[in-house]
Protein backbone atom coordinates (compact mmCIF):
# COMPACT_ATOMS: atom_id res chain seq x y z
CA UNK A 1 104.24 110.31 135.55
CA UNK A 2 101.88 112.71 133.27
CA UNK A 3 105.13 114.73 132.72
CA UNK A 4 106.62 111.71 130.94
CA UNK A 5 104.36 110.41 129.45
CA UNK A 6 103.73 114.44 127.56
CA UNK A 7 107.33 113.89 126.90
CA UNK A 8 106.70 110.50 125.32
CA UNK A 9 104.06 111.93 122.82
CA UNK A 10 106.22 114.96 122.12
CA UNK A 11 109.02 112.39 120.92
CA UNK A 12 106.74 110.48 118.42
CA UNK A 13 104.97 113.86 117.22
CA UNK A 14 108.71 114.94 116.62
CA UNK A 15 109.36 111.55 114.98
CA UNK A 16 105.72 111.93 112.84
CA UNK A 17 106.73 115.59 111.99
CA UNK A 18 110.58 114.18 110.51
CA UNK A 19 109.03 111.27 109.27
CA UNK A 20 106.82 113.27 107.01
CA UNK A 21 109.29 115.81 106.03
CA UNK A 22 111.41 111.95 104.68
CA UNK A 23 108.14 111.36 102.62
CA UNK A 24 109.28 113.89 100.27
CA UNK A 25 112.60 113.29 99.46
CA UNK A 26 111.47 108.80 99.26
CA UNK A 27 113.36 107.41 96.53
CA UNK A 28 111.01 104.55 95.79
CA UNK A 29 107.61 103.14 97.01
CA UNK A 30 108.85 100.82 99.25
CA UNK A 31 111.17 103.76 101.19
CA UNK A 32 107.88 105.73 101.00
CA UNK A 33 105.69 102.63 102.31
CA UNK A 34 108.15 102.06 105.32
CA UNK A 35 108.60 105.69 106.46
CA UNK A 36 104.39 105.87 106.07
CA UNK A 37 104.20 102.77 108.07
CA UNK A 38 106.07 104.72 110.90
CA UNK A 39 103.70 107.55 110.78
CA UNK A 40 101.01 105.10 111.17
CA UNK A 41 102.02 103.46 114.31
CA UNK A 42 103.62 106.83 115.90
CA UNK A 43 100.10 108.03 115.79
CA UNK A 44 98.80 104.73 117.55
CA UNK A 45 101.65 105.30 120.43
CA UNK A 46 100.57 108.75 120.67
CA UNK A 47 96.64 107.32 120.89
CA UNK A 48 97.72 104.88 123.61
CA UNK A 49 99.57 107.46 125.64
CA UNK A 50 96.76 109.68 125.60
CA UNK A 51 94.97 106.83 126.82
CA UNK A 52 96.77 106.56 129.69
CA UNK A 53 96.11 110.42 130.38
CA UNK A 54 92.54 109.56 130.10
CA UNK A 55 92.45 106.08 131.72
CA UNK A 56 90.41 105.32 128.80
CA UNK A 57 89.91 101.45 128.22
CA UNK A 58 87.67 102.19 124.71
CA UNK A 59 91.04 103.87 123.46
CA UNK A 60 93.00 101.26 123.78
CA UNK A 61 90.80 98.81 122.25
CA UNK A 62 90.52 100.87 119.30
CA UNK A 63 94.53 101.24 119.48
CA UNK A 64 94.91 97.20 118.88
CA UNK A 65 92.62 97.05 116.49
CA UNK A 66 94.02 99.79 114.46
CA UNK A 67 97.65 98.24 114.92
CA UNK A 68 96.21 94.74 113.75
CA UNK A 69 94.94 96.61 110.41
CA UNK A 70 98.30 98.26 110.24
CA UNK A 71 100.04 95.21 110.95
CA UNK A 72 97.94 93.62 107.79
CA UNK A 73 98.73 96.10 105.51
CA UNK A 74 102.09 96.13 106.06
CA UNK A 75 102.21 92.65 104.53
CA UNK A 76 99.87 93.26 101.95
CA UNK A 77 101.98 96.46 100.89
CA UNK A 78 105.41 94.04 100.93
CA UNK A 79 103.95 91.70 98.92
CA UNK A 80 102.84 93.99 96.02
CA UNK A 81 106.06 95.67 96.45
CA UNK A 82 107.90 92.63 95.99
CA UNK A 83 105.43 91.39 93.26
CA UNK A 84 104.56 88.27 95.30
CA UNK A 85 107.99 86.95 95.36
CA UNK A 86 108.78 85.00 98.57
């Protein structure tokens, strides 16, 4: 099972490393703002899947709570993008 879940983080650090490489060549803020967004929550997977290595309860915890904030500025960032239009 510790071989796939390695594997697992070695697909989202791929996905972080092509995901900031698409940074660069964003168009706009809101391209910019999703691909970031991605980065973001890769890097939570890869926290969670090391928590599985670990068996480490305190990871996870931290995990959800740093999704939640992600989560919130997601919206926040959508609605400045979109000027508060519903």
């Amino acid at each position: 099972m510790t071989v796939v879940v390695y594997l697992a983080m070695a697909v989202l650090a791929v996905a972080i490393g092509l995901s900031l490489w698409q940074i660069r060549a964003a168009v706009d803020a809101a391209s910019a703002a999703v691909v970031g967004d991605l980065v973001f929550f890769s890097g939570i997977g890869i926290l969670l899947l090391l928590s599985v290595v670990r068996e480490s309860a305190a990871v996870v915890d931290a995990a959800l709570l740093a999704a939640l904030l992600g989560i919130l500025a997601t919206v926040a960032l959508a609605r400045i993008i979109t000027r508060g239009r519903r």
